[in-house]
Every structure is written in structure tokens, then in C-alpha cells.
Protein backbone atom coordinates (compact mmCIF):
# COMPACT_ATOMS: atom_id res chain seq x y z
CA UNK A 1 152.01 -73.53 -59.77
CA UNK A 2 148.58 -74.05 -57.78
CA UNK A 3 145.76 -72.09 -57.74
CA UNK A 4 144.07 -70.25 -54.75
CA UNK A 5 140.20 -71.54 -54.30
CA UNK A 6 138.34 -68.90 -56.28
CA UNK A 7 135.45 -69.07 -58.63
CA UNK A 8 136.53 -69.34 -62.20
CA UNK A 9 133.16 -68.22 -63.06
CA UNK A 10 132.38 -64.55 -64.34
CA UNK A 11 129.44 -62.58 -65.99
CA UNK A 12 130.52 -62.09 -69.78
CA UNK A 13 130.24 -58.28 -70.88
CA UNK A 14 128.11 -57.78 -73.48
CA UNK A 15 128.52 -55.96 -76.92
CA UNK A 16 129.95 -53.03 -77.11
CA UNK A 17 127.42 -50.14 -77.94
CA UNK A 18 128.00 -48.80 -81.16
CA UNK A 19 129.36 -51.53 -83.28
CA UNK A 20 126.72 -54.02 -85.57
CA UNK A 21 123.14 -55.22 -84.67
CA UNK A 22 124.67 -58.47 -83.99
CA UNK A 23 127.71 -59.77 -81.94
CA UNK A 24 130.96 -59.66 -84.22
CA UNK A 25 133.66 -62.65 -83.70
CA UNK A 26 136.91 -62.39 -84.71
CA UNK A 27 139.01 -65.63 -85.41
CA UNK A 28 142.45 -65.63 -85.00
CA UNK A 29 142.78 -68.09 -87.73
CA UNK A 30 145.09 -71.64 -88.18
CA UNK A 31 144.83 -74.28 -90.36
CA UNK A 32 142.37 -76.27 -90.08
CA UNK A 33 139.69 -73.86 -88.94
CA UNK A 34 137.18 -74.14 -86.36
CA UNK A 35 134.08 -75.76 -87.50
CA UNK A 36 131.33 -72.05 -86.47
CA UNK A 37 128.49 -73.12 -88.65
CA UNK A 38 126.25 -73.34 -85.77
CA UNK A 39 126.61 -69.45 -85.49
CA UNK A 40 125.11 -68.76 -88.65
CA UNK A 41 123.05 -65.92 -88.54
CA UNK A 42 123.92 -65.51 -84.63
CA UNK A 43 127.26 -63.86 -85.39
CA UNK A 44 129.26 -61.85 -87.94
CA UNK A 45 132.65 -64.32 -88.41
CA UNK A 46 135.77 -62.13 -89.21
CA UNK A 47 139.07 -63.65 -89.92
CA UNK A 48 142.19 -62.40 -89.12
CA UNK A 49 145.90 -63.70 -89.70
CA UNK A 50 148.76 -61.98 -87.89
CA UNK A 51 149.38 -59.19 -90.05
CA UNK A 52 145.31 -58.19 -89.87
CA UNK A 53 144.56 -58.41 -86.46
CA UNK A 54 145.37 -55.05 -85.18
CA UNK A 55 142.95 -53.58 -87.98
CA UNK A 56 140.03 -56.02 -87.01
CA UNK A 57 140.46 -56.30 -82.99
CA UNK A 58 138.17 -52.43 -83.11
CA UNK A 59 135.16 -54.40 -84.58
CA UNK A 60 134.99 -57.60 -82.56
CA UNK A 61 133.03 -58.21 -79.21
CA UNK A 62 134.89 -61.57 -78.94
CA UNK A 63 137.97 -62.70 -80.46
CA UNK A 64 138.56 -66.77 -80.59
CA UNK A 65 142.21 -67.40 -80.61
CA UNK A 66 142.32 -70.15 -82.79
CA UNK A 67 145.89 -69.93 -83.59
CA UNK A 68 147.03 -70.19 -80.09
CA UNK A 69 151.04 -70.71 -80.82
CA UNK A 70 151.14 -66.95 -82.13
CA UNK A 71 151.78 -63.80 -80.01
CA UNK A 72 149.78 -61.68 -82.53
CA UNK A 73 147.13 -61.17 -79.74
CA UNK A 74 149.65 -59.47 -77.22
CA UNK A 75 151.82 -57.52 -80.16
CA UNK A 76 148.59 -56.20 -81.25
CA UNK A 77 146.41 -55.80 -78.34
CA UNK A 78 148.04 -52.15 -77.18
CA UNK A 79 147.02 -50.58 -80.32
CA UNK A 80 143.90 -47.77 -80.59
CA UNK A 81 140.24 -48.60 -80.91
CA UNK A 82 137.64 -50.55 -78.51
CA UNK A 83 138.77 -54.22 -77.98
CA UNK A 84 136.71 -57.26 -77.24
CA UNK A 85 135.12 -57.72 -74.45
CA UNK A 86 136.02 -61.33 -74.03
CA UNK A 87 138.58 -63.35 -75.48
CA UNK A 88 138.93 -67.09 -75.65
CA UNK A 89 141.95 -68.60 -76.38
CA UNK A 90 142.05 -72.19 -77.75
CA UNK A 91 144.42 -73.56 -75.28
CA UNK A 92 145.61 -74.64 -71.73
CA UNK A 93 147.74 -71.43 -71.07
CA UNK A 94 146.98 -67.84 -71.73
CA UNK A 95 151.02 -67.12 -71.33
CA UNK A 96 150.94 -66.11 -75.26
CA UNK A 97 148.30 -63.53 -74.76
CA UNK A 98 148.89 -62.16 -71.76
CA UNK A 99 150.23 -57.83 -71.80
CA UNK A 100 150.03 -55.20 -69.14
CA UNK A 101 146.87 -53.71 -71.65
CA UNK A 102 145.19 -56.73 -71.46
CA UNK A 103 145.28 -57.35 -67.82
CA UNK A 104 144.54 -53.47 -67.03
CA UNK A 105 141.45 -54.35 -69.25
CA UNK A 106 137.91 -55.36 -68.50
CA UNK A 107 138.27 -57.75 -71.33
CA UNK A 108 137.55 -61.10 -70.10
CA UNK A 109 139.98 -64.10 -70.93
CA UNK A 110 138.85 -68.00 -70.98
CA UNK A 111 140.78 -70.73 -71.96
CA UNK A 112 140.69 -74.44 -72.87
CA UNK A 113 140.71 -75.91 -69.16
CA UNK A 114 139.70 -79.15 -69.30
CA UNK A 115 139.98 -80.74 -73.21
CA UNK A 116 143.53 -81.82 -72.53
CA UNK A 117 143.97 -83.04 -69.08
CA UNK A 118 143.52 -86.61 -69.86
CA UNK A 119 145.26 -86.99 -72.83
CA UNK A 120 148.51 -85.66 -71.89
CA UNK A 121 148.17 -87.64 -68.53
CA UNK A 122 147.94 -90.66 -71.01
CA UNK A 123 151.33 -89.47 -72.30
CA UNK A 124 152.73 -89.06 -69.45
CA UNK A 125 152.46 -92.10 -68.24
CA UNK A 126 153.47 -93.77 -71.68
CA UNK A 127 156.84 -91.92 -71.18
CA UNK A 128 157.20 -93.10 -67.32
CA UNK A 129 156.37 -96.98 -68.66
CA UNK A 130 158.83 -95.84 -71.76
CA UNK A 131 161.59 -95.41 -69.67
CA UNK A 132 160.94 -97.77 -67.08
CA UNK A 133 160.91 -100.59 -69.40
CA UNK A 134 163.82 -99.23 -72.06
CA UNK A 135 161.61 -99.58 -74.76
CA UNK A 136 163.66 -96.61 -76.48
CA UNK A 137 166.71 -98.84 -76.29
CA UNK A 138 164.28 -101.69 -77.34
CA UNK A 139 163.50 -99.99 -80.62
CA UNK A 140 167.10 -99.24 -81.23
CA UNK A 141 168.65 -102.34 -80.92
CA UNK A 142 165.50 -103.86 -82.57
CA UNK A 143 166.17 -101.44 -85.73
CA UNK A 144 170.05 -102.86 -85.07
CA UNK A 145 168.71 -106.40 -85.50
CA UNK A 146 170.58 -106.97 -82.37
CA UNK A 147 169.56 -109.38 -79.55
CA UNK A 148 170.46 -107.99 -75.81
CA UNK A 149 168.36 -109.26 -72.89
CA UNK A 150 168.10 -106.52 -70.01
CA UNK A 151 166.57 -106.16 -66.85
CA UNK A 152 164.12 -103.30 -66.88
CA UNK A 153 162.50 -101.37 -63.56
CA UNK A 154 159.70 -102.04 -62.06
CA UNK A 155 156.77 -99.06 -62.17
CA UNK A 156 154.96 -99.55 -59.07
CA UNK A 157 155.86 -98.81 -55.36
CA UNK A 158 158.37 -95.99 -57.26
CA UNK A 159 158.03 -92.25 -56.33
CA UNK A 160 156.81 -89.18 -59.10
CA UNK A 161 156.66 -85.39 -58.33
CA UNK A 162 154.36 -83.47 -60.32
CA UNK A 163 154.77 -79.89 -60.23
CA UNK A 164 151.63 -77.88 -61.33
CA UNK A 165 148.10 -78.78 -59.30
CA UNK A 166 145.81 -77.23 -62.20
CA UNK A 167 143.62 -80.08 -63.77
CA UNK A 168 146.42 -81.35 -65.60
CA UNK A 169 148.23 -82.01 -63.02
CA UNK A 170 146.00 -83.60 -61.15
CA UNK A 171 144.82 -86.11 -64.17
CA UNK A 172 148.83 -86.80 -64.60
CA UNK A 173 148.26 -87.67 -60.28
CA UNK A 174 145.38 -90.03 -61.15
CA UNK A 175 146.69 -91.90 -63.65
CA UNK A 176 150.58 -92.39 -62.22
CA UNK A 177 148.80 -93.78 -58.82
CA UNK A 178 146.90 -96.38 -60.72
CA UNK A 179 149.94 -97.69 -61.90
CA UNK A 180 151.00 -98.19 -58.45
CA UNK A 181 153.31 -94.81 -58.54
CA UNK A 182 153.52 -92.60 -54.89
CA UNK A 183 152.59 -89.48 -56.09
CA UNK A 184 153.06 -85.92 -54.65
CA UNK A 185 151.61 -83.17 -56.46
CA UNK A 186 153.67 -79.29 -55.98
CA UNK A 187 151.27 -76.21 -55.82
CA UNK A 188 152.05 -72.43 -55.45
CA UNK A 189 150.60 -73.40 -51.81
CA UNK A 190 149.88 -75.90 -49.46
CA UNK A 191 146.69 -76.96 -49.26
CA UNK A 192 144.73 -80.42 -48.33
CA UNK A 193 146.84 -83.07 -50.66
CA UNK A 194 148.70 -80.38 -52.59
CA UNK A 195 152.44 -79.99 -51.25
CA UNK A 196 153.34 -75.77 -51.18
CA UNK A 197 156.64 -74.50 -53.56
CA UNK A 198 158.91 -74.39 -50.74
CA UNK A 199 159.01 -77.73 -50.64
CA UNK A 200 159.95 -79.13 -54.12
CA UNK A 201 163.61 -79.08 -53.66
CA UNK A 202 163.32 -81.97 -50.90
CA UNK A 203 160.39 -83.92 -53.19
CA UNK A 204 163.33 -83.75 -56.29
CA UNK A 205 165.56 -85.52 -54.29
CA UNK A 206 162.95 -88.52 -53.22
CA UNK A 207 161.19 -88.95 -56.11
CA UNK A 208 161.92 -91.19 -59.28
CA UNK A 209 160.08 -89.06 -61.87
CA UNK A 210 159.33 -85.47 -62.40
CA UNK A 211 156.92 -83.89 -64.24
CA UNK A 212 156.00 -80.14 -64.76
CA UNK A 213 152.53 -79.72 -65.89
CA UNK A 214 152.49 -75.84 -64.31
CA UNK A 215 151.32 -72.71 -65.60
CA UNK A 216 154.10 -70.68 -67.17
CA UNK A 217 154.46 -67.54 -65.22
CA UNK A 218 157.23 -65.58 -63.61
CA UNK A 219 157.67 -67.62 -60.62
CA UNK A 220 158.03 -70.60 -62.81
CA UNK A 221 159.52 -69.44 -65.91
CA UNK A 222 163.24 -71.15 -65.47
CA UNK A 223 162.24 -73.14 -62.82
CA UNK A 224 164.27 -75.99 -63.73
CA UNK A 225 167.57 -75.04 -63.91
CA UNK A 226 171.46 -76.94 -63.13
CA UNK A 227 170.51 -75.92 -59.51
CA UNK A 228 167.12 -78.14 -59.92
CA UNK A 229 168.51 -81.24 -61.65
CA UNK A 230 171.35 -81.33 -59.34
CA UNK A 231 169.13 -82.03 -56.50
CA UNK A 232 167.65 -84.95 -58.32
CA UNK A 233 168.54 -88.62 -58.03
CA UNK A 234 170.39 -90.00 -60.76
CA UNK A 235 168.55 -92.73 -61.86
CA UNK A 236 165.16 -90.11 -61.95
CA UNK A 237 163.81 -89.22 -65.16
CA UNK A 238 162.64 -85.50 -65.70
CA UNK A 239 159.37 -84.91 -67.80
CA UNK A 240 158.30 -81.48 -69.26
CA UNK A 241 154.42 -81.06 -70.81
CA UNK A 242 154.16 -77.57 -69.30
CA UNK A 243 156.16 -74.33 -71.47
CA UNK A 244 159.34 -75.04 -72.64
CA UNK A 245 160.40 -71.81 -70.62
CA UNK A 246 160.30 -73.91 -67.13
CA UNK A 247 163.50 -74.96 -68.25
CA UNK A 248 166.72 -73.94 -69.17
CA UNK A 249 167.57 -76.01 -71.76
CA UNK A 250 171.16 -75.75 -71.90
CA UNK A 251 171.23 -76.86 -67.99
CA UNK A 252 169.08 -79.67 -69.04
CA UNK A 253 171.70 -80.92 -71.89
CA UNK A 254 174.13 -80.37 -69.90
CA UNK A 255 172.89 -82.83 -66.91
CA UNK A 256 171.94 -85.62 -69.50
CA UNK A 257 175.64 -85.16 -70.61
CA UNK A 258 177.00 -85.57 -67.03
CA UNK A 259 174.50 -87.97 -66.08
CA UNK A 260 173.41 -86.00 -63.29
CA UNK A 261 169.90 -87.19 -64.26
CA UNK A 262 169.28 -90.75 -66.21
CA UNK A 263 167.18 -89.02 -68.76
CA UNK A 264 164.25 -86.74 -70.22
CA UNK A 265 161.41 -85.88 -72.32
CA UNK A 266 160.61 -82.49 -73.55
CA UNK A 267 157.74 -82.13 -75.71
CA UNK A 268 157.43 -78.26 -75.46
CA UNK A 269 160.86 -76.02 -75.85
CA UNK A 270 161.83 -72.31 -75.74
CA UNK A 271 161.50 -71.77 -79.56
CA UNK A 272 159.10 -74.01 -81.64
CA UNK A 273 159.93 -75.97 -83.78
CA UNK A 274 162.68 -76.75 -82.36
CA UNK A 275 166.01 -75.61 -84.75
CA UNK A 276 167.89 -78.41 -86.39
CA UNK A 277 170.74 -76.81 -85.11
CA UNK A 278 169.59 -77.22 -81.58
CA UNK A 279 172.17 -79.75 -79.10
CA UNK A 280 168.87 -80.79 -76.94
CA UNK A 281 168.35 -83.22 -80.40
CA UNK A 282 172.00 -84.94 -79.55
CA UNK A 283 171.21 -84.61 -75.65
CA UNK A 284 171.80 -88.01 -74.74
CA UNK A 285 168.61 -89.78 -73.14
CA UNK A 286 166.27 -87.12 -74.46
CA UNK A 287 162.84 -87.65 -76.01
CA UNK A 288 161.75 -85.13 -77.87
CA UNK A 289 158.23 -84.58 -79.11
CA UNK A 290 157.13 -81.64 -80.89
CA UNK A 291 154.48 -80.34 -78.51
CA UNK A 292 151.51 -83.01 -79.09
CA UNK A 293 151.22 -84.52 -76.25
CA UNK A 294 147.50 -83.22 -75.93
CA UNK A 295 146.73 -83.88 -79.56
CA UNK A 296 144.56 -86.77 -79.79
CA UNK A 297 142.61 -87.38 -82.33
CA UNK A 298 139.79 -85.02 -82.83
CA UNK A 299 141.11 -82.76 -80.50
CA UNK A 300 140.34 -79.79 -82.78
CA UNK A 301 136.69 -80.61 -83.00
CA UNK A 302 136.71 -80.71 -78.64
CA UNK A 303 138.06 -77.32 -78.80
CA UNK A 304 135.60 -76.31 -81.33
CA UNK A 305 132.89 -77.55 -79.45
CA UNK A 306 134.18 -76.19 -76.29
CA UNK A 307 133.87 -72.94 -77.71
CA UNK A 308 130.59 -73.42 -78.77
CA UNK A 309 129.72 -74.06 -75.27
CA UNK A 310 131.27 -70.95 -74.01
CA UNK A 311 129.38 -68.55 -76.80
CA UNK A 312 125.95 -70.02 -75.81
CA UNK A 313 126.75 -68.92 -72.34
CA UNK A 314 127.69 -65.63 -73.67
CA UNK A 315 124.87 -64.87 -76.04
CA UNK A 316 122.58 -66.07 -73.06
CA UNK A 317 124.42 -63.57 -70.33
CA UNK A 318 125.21 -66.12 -68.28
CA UNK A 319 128.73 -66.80 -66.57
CA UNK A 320 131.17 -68.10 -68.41
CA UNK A 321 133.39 -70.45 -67.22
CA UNK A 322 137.62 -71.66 -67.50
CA UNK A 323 137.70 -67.57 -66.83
CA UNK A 324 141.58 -67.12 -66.22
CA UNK A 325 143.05 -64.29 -63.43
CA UNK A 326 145.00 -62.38 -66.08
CA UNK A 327 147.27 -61.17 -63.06
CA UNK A 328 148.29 -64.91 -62.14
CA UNK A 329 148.07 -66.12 -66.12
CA UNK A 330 145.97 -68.65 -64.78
CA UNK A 331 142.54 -69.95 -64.08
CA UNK A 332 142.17 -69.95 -60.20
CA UNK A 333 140.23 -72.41 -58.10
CA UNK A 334 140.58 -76.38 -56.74
């Protein structure tokens, strides 16, 4: 959930001898593509889809993960032949990439750090003031042409747990404290202003909202479960912009049911999209968003240009940066 202070700085690896004159990319393609036309005549472009990765991955000395919703990169990665020697994955978690081949590698992994902290801190807080002010019941009775005065809650002076202290996490801190919210942010350790994992369970019980914003890995892969929402208060609100593996679902529903918590947004879930058939859509109190809470507009073109960044550092030698530890699944440091 937090991240030891480490560099996340490290010396790209350069071509691999034998292949082309010039550096190959490979683009794990989805629609729309990235915008590479600065790289004319500095790079052969490949494209690959799913099913042509595997053949491709022996030619590239850098594969852009474009697509980053598909596991193509870690079904394919095992396979025979050279593989890139760094790989950049359009996105805030490297969870869909990660395999034992890849880590064992010298392959170098980056990743979007940075492009979506404050826009998903934005929607964060648009969901706390949401629910705070029963604007969802607003636009229901307003749809219902019916009148109802209510008294709604106050945002300031209440208390929010954020679980995850990456840059995410931190921007969702920022921008919940200038609304007046106490804020304590939950790391994989203590540290100056970052409470440590063992001591969550108490924070869930004091604190009016709760949001996960951590990386997905196997400490926190169910880590909100019926054990979890039973120790919250219930009049708190639970929040989920992380993986929709932090929680088990069906614990979830079945504390909105109960009203063990007052309610929820999920805008990430275990399978995407999420079924029809699904009971989180009939989960009473549940927003659901279909994992855009990040997606501003023009968000492709900041990854795009992000990337750009990155591959001038890399044709130049020079460190690269957002470099994740593909032991923790995470990019260490602050």
C-alpha cells in the first residue's frame, strides 16, 4: 500500500545487438492510437493486437502498452525469443503485466505515475460531496417530479481514510483536506504522515469515508472483505478507484444490503465491463462507474506525451523515470 523511499530512477538498457540499425517499438495497440509521429525516422513502429504479440515481442527493444486493460503482455511474455528491454505500460498499475518471466527479467517496466493523480482526486471528492449532500436521491426524486426537502451532512470537520500513499493517494489527501475533511492516509509502513497497515482496522472504525487508491498486489488483493466493512461505521461511505480485486464484491453487496455500511462507489470491479447479470448493479446505495474516473478529457494525448518524454530519455541513455519494482508491482519511493 506505501512505498519504501527508493529511487524510481534507472539507466534504460539499450538495443539489443543484433536486431535493426534503429530502435524497434512495438505498440500494444487500442483504439484510438497513440499519436508517435514525432518518432518518425527515430524508430521502426510495429503494431501488435493480442493474437500478434507473441510473434512481434522477439523484434522490439521497447514495447508501449497502449492497450493497458489486456493481459496479452503477461500470457505472452514467457514465450521464446529476446524480449524488450524496457516496457512502458500506459497506466497507473503494472498488475496486468506483471509474470514470474518478467520480474526474473532485466527488462525494465515504467508506468503512467503521475497523469492521473489529480483527476481521480477530483472524483473522489465529487463522490464524498455526492453523498454528503444526497444529490443521487436528488436526481431521483427530481426525475420523479417529486418535491421532498431533506437535511443533508455537512463535509467539513468529518473524518476520510485513504488507503494507498502512492501519488494518488496523496492528491485524493490534498484535495479531501481542503474541503475541511481530517484525513489519514494508510501505507504498507509507517512513516512521517503516512499511518503503517496494521493500523487500518482502528482508522475504519473512526473515519466517515474510505477510499482505496492502493496498488493491487497480494497483500491487498481482497483487502476489503465482510471482515473490513464490518468494522466500519454505518453511516461511512466506502470508495474504490484502486483494482476492483481489493474487494470482494459479494461482501460488499452484501453489507449495502444489511446496511452495515450507508453506501458505495465502485468504479473499477473484478471483471470489466461489469456483466448485466451482476447483483453489485441492484446493490442498494451503490455507484457504479465504469472505470473513468481518471479519464478527463485529453487524457490520451497526456499519456501520449508522457511517453514521448520517457523515449527521449531512452534514446538519450539517460534514466528513465516512474520505473516500477516488478517484485512489489509498484513504483517505490515518497
Amino acid at each position: 500500500m506505501g512505498f519504501p523511499h527508493v529511487s524510481d530512477e534507472a539507466l534504460p538498457p539499450p538495443p539489443s545487438p543484433g536486431r535493426s540499425a534503429g530502435p524497434t517499438l512495438l505498440v500494444l495497440d487500442a483504439d484510438p492510437p497513440p499519436r508517435l509521429e514525432s518518432l518518425a525516422g527515430r524508430a521502426r513502429v510495429l503494431h501488435a493486437d493480442a493474437s500478434s504479440l507473441a510473434s512481434l515481442l522477439p523484434e522490439a527493444d521497447v514495447l508501449l502498452v497502449w492497450d493497458f486493460l489486456s493481459d496479452a503482455v503477461r500470457e505472452a511474455w514467457p514465450g521464446p525469443g529476446p524480449r524488450p528491454g524496457w516496457v512502458h505500460t500506459a497506466s497507473a498499475g503494472a498488475d496486468r503485466l506483471i509474470c514470474p518471466e518478467l520480474v526474473a527479467s532485466d527488462t525494465v517496466v515504467t508506468n503512467a505515475r503521475g497523469v492521473f493523480d489529480q483527476p481521480i482526486a477530483e472524483y473522489v471528492a465529487a463522490l464524498v460531496l455526492a453523498f454528503a449532500k444526497d444529490l443521487p436521491r436528488t436526481l431521483e426524486l427530481g426525475a420523479a417530479r417529486e418535491w421532498r426537502h431533506r437535511e443533508t451532512r455537512r463535509v467539513a470537520g468529518t473524518r476520510a481514510c485513504v488507503v494507498g500513499s502512492g501519488p494518488i493517494g496523496r492528491a485524493i489527501s490534498r484535495v479531501l483536506t481542503a474541503l475541511g475533511v481530517h484525513v489519514s492516509v494508510v501505507g504498507r509502513t509507517a512513516r512521517n504522515g503516512i499511518h503503517g497497515q496494521e493500523e487500518l482496522d482502528a482508522l475504519l472504525a473512526a473515519s466517515d469515508w474510505v477510499v482505496c487508491a492502493a496498488p493491487l498486489t497480494e497483500e491487498t488483493r481482497g483487502l476489503f472483505d465482510a471482515g473490513r466493512f464490518a468494522r466500519m461505521r454505518e453511516s461511512a461511505y466506502f470508495v474504490n478507484i484502486g483494482r476492483g480485486a481489493h474487494v470482494v464484491e459479494a461482501d460488499l453487496a452484501g453489507a449495502l444490503a444489511a446496511g452495515r455500511i450507508a453506501g458505495a462507489a465502485l468504479d473499477v470491479f473484478a471483471t470489466e465491463p461489469l456483466p448485466a447479470s451482476s447483483p453489485l448493479w441492484a446493490a442498494p446505495g451503490l455507484v457504479v462507474s465504469p472505470h473513468m474516473s481518471g479519464d478527463t478529457v485529453g487524457w490520451r494525448d497526456d499519456l501520449g506525451e508522457q511517453f514521448l518524454e520517457l523515449y527521449a530519455l531512452w534514446e538519450a541513455g539517460r534514466p528513465l523515470r516512474n520505473v516500477v519494482d516488478k517484485e512489489r508491482g509498484y513504483v517505490p519511493g515518497h
